[in-house]
C-alpha atoms as a PDB file:
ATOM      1  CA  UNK A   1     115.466 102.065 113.804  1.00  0.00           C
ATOM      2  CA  UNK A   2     113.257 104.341 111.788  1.00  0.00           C
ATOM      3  CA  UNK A   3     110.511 102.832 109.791  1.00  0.00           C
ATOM      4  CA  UNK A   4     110.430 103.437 106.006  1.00  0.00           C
ATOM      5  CA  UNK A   5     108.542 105.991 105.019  1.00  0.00           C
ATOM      6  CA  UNK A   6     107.158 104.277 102.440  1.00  0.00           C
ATOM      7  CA  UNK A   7     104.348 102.565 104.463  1.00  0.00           C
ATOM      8  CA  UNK A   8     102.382 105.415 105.512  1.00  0.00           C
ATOM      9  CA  UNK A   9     102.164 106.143 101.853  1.00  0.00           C
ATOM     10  CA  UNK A  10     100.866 103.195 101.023  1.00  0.00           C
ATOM     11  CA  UNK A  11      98.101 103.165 104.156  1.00  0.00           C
ATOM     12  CA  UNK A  12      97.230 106.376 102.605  1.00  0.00           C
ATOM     13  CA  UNK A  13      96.679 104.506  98.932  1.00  0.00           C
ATOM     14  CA  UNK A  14      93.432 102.213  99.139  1.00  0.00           C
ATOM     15  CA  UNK A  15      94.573  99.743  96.208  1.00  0.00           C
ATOM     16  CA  UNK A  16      97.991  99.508  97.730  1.00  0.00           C
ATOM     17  CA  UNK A  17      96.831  98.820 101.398  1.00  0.00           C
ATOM     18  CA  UNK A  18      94.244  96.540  99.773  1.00  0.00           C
ATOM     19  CA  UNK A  19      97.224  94.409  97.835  1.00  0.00           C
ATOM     20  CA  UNK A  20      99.064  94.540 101.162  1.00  0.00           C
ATOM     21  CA  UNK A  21      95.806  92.992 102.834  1.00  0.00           C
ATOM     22  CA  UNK A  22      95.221  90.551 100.546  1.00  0.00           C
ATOM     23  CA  UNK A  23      98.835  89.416 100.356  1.00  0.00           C
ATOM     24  CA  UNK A  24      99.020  89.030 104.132  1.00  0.00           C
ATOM     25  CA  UNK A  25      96.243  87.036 104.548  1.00  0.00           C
ATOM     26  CA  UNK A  26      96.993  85.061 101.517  1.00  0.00           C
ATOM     27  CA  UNK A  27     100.325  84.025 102.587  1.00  0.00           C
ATOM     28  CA  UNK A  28      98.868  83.377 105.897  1.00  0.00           C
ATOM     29  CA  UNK A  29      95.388  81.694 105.858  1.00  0.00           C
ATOM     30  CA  UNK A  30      96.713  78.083 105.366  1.00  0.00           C
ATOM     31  CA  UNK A  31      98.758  78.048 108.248  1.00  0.00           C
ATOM     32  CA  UNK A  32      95.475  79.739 110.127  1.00  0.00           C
ATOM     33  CA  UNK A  33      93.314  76.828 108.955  1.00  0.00           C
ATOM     34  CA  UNK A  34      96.241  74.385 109.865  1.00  0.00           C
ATOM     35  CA  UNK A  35      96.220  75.408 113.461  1.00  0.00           C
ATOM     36  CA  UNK A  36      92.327  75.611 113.486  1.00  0.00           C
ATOM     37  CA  UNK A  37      92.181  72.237 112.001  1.00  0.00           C
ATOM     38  CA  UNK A  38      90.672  73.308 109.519  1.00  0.00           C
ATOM     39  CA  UNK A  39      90.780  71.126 106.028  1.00  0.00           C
ATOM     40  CA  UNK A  40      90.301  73.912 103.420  1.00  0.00           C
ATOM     41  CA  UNK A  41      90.213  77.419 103.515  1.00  0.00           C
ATOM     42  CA  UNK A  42      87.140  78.148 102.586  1.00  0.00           C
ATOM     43  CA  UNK A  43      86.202  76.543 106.129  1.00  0.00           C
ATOM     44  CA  UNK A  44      88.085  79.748 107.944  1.00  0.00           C
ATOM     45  CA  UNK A  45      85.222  82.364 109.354  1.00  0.00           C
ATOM     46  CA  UNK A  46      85.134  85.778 109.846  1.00  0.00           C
ATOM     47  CA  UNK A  47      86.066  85.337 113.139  1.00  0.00           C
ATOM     48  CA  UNK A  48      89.262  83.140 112.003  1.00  0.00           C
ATOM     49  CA  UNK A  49      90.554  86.357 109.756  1.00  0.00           C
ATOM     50  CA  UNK A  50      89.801  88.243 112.717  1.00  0.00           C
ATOM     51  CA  UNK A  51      92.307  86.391 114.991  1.00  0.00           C
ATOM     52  CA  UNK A  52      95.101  85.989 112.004  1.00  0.00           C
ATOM     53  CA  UNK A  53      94.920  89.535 111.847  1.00  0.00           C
ATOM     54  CA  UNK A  54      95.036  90.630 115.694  1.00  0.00           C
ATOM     55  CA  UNK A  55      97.303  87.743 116.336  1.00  0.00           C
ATOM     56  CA  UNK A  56      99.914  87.878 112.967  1.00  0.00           C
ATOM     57  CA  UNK A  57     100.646  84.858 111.671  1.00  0.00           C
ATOM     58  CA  UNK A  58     100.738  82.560 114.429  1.00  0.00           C
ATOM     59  CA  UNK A  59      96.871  84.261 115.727  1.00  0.00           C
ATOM     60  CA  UNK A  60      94.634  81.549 114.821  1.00  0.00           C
ATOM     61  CA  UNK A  61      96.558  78.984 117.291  1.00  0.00           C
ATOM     62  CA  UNK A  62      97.108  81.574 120.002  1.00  0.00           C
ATOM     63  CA  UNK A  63      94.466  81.584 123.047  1.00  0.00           C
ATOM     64  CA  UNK A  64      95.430  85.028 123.207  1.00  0.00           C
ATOM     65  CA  UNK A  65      93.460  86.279 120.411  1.00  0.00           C
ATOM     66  CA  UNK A  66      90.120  84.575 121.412  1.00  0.00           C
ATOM     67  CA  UNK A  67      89.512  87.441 123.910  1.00  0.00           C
ATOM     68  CA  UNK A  68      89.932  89.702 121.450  1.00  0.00           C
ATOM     69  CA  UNK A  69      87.603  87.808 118.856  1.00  0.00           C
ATOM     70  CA  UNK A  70      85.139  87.125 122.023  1.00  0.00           C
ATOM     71  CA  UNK A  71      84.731  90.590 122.693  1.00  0.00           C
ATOM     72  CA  UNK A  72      83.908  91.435 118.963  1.00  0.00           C
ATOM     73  CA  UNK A  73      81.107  88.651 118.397  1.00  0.00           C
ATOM     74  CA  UNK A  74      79.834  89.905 121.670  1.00  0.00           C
ATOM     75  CA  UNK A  75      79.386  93.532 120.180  1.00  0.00           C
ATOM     76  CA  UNK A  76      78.268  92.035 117.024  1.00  0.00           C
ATOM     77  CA  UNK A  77      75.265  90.448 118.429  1.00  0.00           C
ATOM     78  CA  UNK A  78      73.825  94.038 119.799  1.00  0.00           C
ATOM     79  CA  UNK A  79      74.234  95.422 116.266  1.00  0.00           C
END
């Protein structure tokens, strides 16, 4: 099945990729800090978003996305 073409006009579109964004993560974040046991979402880090957004929705209680978030704290600290 062919993807709409419709997405790749939006990627190209900053303020619709950006409503995209901040839908996704919106709709997602309190099931991030949920899993995290987090009590509020202003408690998620950078490194929480990082792993909702590698991992989808289910990310932040995945063990598969700490590599991922590993590996870019590691870089960040020779920056």
């Amino acid at each position: 099945m062919e993807i709409p073409i419709r997405w790749r006009e939006c990627a190209k579109d900053l303020a619709c990729a950006e409503k995209v964004i901040k839908r996704f993560f919106a709709t997602n974040a309190q099931k991030c800090a949920d899993d995290l046991n987090k009590s509020l979402l202003e408690d998620l880090t950078c490194s929480d978003y990082m792993r909702l957004h590698t991992g989808g929705p289910g990310g932040c209680g995945s063990k598969d996305t700490l590599k991922n978030v590993n590996a870019i704290n590691k870089c960040m600290e020779n920056i």
